[in-house]
Structures are given as C-alpha cells and as structure tokens.
Protein backbone atom coordinates (compact mmCIF):
# COMPACT_ATOMS: atom_id res chain seq x y z
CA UNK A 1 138.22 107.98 113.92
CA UNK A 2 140.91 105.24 112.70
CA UNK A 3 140.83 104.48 108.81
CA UNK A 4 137.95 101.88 107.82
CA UNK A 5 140.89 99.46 106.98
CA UNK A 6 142.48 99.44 110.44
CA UNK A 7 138.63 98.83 111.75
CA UNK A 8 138.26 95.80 109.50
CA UNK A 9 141.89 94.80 110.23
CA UNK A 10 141.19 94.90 114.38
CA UNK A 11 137.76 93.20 114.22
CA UNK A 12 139.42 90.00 111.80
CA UNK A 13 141.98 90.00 114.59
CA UNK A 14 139.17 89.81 117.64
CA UNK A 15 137.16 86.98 115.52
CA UNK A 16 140.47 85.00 114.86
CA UNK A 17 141.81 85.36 118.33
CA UNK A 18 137.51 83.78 119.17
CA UNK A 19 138.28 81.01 116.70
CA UNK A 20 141.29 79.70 118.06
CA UNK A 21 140.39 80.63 121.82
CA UNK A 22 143.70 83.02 122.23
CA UNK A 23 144.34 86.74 123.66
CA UNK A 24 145.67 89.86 121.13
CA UNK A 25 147.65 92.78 122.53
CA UNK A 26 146.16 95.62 123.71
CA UNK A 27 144.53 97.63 121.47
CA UNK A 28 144.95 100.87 123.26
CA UNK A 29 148.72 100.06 123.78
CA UNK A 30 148.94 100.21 119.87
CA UNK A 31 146.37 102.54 118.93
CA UNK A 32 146.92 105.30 121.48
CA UNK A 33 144.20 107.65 119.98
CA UNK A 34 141.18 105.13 119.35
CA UNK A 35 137.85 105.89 120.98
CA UNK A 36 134.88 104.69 122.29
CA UNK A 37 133.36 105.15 118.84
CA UNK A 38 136.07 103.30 117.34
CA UNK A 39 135.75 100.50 118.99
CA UNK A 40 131.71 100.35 118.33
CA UNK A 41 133.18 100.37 114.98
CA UNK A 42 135.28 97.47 115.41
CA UNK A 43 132.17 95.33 117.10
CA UNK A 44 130.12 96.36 114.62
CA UNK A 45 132.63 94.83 111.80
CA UNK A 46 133.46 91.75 114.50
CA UNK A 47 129.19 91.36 114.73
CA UNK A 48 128.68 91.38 110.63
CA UNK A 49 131.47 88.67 110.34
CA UNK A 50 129.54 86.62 113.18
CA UNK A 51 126.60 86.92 111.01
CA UNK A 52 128.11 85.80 107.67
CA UNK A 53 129.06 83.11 109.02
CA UNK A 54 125.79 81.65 110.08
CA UNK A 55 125.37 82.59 113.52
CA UNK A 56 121.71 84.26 114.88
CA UNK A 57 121.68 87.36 116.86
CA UNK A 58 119.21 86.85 119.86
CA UNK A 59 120.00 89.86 122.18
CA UNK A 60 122.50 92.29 123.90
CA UNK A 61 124.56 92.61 126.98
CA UNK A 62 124.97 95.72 129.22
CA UNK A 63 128.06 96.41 130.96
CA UNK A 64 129.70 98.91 133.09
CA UNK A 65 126.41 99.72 135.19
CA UNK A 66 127.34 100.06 138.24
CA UNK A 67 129.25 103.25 139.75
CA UNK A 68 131.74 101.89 140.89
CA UNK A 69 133.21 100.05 137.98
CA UNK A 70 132.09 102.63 135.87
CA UNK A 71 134.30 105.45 138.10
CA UNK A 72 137.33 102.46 137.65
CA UNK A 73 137.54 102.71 133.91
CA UNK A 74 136.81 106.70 133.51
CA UNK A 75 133.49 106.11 131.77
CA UNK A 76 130.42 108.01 132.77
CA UNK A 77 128.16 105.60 130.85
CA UNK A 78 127.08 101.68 130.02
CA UNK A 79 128.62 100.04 127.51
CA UNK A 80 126.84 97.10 125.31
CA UNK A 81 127.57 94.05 123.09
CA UNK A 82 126.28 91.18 120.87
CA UNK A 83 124.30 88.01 122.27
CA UNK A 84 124.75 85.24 119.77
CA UNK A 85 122.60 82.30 119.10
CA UNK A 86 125.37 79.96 120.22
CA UNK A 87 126.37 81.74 123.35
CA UNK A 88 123.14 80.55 124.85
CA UNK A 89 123.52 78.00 127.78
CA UNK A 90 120.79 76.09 129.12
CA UNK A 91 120.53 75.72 133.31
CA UNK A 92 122.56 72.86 134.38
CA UNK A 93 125.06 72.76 131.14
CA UNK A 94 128.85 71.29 131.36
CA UNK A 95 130.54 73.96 129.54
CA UNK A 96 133.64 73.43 128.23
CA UNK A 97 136.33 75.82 130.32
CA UNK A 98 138.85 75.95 126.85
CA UNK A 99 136.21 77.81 124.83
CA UNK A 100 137.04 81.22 126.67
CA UNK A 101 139.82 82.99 128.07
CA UNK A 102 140.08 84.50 131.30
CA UNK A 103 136.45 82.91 132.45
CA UNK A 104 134.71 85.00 134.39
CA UNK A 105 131.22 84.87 136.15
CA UNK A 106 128.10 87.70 137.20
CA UNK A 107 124.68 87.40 138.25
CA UNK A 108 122.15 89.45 136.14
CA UNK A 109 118.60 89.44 135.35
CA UNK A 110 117.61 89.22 131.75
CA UNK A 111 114.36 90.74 130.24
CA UNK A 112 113.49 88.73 126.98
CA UNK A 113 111.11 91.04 125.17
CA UNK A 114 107.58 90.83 123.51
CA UNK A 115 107.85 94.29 121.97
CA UNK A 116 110.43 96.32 120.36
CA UNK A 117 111.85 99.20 121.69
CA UNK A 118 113.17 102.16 119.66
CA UNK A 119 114.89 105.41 120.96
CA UNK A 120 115.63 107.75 121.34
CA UNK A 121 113.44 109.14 123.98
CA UNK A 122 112.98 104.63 125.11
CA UNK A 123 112.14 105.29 128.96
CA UNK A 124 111.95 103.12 132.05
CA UNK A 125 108.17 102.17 131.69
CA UNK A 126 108.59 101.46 127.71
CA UNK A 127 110.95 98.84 128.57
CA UNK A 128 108.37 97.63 131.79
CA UNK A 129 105.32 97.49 128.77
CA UNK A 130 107.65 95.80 125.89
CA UNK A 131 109.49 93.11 128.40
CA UNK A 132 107.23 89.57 127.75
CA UNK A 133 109.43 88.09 131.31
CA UNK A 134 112.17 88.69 133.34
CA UNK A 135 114.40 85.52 134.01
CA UNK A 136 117.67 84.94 136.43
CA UNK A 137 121.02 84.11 134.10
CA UNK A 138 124.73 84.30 134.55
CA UNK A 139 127.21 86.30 132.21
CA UNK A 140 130.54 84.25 131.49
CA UNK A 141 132.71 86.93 130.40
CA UNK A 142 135.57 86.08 127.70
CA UNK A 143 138.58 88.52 127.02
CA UNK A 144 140.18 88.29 123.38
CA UNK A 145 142.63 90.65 124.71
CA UNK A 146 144.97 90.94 127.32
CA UNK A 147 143.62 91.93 130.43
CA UNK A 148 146.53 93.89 131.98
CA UNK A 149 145.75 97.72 131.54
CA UNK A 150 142.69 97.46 129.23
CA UNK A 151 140.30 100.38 128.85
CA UNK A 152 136.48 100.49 128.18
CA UNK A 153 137.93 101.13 124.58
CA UNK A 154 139.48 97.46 124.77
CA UNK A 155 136.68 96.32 126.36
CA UNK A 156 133.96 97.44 124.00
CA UNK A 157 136.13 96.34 120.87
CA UNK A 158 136.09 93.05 122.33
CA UNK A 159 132.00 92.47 122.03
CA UNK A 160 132.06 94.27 126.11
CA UNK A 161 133.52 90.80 127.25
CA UNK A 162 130.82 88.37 126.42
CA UNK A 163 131.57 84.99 126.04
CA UNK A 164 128.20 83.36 126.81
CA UNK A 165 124.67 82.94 128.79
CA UNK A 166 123.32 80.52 130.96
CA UNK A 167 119.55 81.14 131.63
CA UNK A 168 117.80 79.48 134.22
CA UNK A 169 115.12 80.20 136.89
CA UNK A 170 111.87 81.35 137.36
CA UNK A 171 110.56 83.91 134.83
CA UNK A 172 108.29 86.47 135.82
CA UNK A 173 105.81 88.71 134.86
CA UNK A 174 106.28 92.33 135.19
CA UNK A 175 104.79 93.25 138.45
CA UNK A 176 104.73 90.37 140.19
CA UNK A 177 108.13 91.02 141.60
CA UNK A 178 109.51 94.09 142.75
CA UNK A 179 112.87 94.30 140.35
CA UNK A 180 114.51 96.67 142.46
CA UNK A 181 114.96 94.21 145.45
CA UNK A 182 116.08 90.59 143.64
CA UNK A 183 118.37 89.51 144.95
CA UNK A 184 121.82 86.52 144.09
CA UNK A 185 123.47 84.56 146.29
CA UNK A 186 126.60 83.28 144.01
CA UNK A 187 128.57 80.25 144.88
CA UNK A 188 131.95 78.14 143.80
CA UNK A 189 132.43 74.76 144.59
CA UNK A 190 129.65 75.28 147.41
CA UNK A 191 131.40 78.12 148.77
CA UNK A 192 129.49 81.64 148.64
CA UNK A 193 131.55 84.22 147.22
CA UNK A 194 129.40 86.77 146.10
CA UNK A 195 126.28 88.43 146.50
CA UNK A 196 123.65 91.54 145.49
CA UNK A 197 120.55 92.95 145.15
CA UNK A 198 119.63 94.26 141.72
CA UNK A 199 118.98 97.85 142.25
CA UNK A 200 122.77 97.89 142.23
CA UNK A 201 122.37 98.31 138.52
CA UNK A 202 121.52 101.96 137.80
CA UNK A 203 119.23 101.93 140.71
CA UNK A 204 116.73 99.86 139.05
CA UNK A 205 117.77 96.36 136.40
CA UNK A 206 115.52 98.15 133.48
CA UNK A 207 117.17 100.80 133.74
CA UNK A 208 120.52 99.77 131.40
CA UNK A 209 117.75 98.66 128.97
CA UNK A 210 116.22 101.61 127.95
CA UNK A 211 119.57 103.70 128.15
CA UNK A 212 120.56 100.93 125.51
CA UNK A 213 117.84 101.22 123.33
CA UNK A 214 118.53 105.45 122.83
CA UNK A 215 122.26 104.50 122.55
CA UNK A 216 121.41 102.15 119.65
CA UNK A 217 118.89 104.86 117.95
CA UNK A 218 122.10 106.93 117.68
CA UNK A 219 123.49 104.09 115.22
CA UNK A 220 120.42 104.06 113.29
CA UNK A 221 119.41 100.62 114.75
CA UNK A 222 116.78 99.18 117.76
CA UNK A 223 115.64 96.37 119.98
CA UNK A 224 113.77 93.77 118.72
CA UNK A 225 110.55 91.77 120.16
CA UNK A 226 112.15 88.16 121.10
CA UNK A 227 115.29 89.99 121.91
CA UNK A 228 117.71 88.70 125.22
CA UNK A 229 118.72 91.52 127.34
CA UNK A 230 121.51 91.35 129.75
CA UNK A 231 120.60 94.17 132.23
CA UNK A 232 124.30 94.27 133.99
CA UNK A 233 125.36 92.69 137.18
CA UNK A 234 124.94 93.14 140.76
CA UNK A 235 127.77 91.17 141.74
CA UNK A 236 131.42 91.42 141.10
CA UNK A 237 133.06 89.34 138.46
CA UNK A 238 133.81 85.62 140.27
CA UNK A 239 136.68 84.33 138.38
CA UNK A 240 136.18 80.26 137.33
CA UNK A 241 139.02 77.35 136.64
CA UNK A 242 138.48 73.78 134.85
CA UNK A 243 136.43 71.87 137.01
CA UNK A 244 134.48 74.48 139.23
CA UNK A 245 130.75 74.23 139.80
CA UNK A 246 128.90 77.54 139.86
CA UNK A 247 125.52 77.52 141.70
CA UNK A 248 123.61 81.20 141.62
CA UNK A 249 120.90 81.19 144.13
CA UNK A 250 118.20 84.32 143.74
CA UNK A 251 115.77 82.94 146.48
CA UNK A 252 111.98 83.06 145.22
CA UNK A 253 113.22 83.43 141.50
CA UNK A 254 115.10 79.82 141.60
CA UNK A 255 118.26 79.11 141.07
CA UNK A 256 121.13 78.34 138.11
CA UNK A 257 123.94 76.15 138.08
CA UNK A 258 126.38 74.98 135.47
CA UNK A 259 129.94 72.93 135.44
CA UNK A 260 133.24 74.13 133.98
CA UNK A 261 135.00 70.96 132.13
C-alpha cells in the first residue's frame, strides 16, 4: 500500500479540489502502483475530513453493478462511497449546475433501512427484512478528477463519483412490488434518452446491498438502521449542462424531476 502520508496527502487534495468545485490529475497517472485498497484508504481519510467538518453521514452509494461497466474498467466487483447529509436533494429542487464537475445523471432505487445490517455472511433476504421502504432517486455523479483514462482506482478515491441525491417517488413496502421488474423512463429537456428495468443491477436492486454490507465487515464497519442506500443504476450515465430539466419517470412508483441552474 502507499505510505499513510501520501493517503492523507491525496484525500486533502480530493476535499480541496470539492471545495473549490475543480478537477486533480489522475491519480493512477502519478501513482502507477496504487490499488483498489488504496484508494478505500484515501475515501476513508476524504470521509473523516467530511465529518470534522460538520457534515452527517446518512448512507452509501453502489457503483459498478452492472456487467457491462464492470467488464469496461477490469473490475470483477461493486464499488461503494459516502452519502452525505448535504448531498440530499429533495424532488423538484433547482440545483445549482457549478457545484459539480462533469454532471452526470442515473436512475436507481434506494432502500432506506429500519434495521442494520452486518456481514459478513449479509444475504439477499437480510437486506429484504432490514429495508423499512424502497424509494425511486437519481445519482448526480461529480468527478474531482479528470475523467480521461481513469480507473476504478480513480474512481473509488474520488468517493465512487457521488456528487449528490435527489429522492422522490413513491416508497414502497417490501413485497408490494416486484423489485426485479421497476422500471425508469429518463428524460432531458422532454426528450427520453434513457431507460431500464432494475434487475439490470446484479440481477436483482438488493442485491449490491448486501454484497456492500460483507465488503464493509471486511473494514471492521456496517450498515446502519436509517441508513440511504444507493443500489446502482439501470441506466447509463445521461450527461447534464446549465439549464437542463431532468424528469425520471418509473411508471406506478411516480416520478422525479429536478432543474440544473
């Protein structure tokens, strides 16, 4: 692993770069021989800042769960990151464009849980019993570092891309859906650009959730009752300018819309 001082040194970089909403050089272009562990070291040190400084940790996100994307970058697994109080959106915010870079959008279902969850042998009907609802959001992903050649190691450094939340919907129950087959219907500016059904993530949206909670039993840690969960998308990434409207439709489960500015 890299020295505890180049850690520290990468994850003040990351949280300055947040602060003043700019990009950093890639990480792997300078630190050849980091690793995935590395740079859960480095989010880890970026997280602990975020806390110190007064903000709330209210959940996690789940990347890289589909096959495909996961066969791009050359990683056999999800990756996760940090929710923070203030990256919560409500349905039907103006958010301001400037506060990330390289805006992105997905369409992902978010358990919010009544129990906690501990690994490491967390299955797929643990997470069913522990999850109090199941609610429609959006991801806006945010990249601290430049996009051009990154590598799940960049990636994961980087809090797995998350910039923010917006929540919105219909919760529901447990069983009064079937998960498998929710589907999004995601539109720009009224156009449709994307859209998916959720078993697209690990054949089943619960299914990142559990893997995350044995992943974080490795670091000595787990998933707490009250917790956000962002299960992973079904859609590609939409990209979003100043000024665009998003409008994600998931049929009987409602519908969530926010404005760029």
């Amino acid at each position: 692993m890299l020295e505890k001082s180049v850690i520290d040194g990468i994850a003040n970089e990351l949280y300055e770069a947040e602060q003043s909403r700019t990009t950093v050089p890639r990480l792997t272009a300078r630190y050849p021989d980091m690793t995935v562990e590395d740079s859960y070291a480095v989010q880890n040190v970026w997280k602990e800042r975020g806390l110190a400084s007064g903000r709330r940790l209210v959940g996690r996100k789940i990347g890289l769960t589909s096959k495909v994307m996961q066969v791009a970058t050359g990683i056999t697994e999800p990756d996760y990151g940090i929710i923070f109080d203030d990256m919560v959106y409500e349905n039907g915010s103006v958010i301001p464009h400037d506060t990330f870079s390289n805006v992105r959008i997905e369409v992902e279902l978010a358990f919010v849980l009544g129990k906690q969850l501990e690994g490491p042998n967390c299955t797929l009907f643990d997470v069913l019993d522990a999850t109090e609802y199941v609610i429609p959001a959006l991801e806006i992903l945010d990249s601290r570092i430049e996009m051009q050649g990154r590598t799940i190691v960049d990636t994961i450094s980087d809090n797995a891309a998350m910039g923010a939340m917006v929540m919105g919907g219909t919760p529901v129950r447990i069983g009064d859906v079937d998960l498998r087959w929710i589907s999004a219907l995601l539109y720009r500016n009224e156009t449709i650009e994307e859209s998916g059904v959720a078993a697209a993530v690990l054949n089943h949206p619960a299914a990142g959730v559990y893997w995350l909670a044995n992943k974080l039993a490795k670091h000595g840690t787990r998933l707490e009752a009250g917790e956000i969960i962002l299960a992973g998308s079904f859609t590609r990434p939409m990209w979003v300018e100043k000024g665009d409207t998003v409008h994600a439709d998931y049929g009987q489960l409602g519908s969530i819309t926010c404005r760029f500015s």
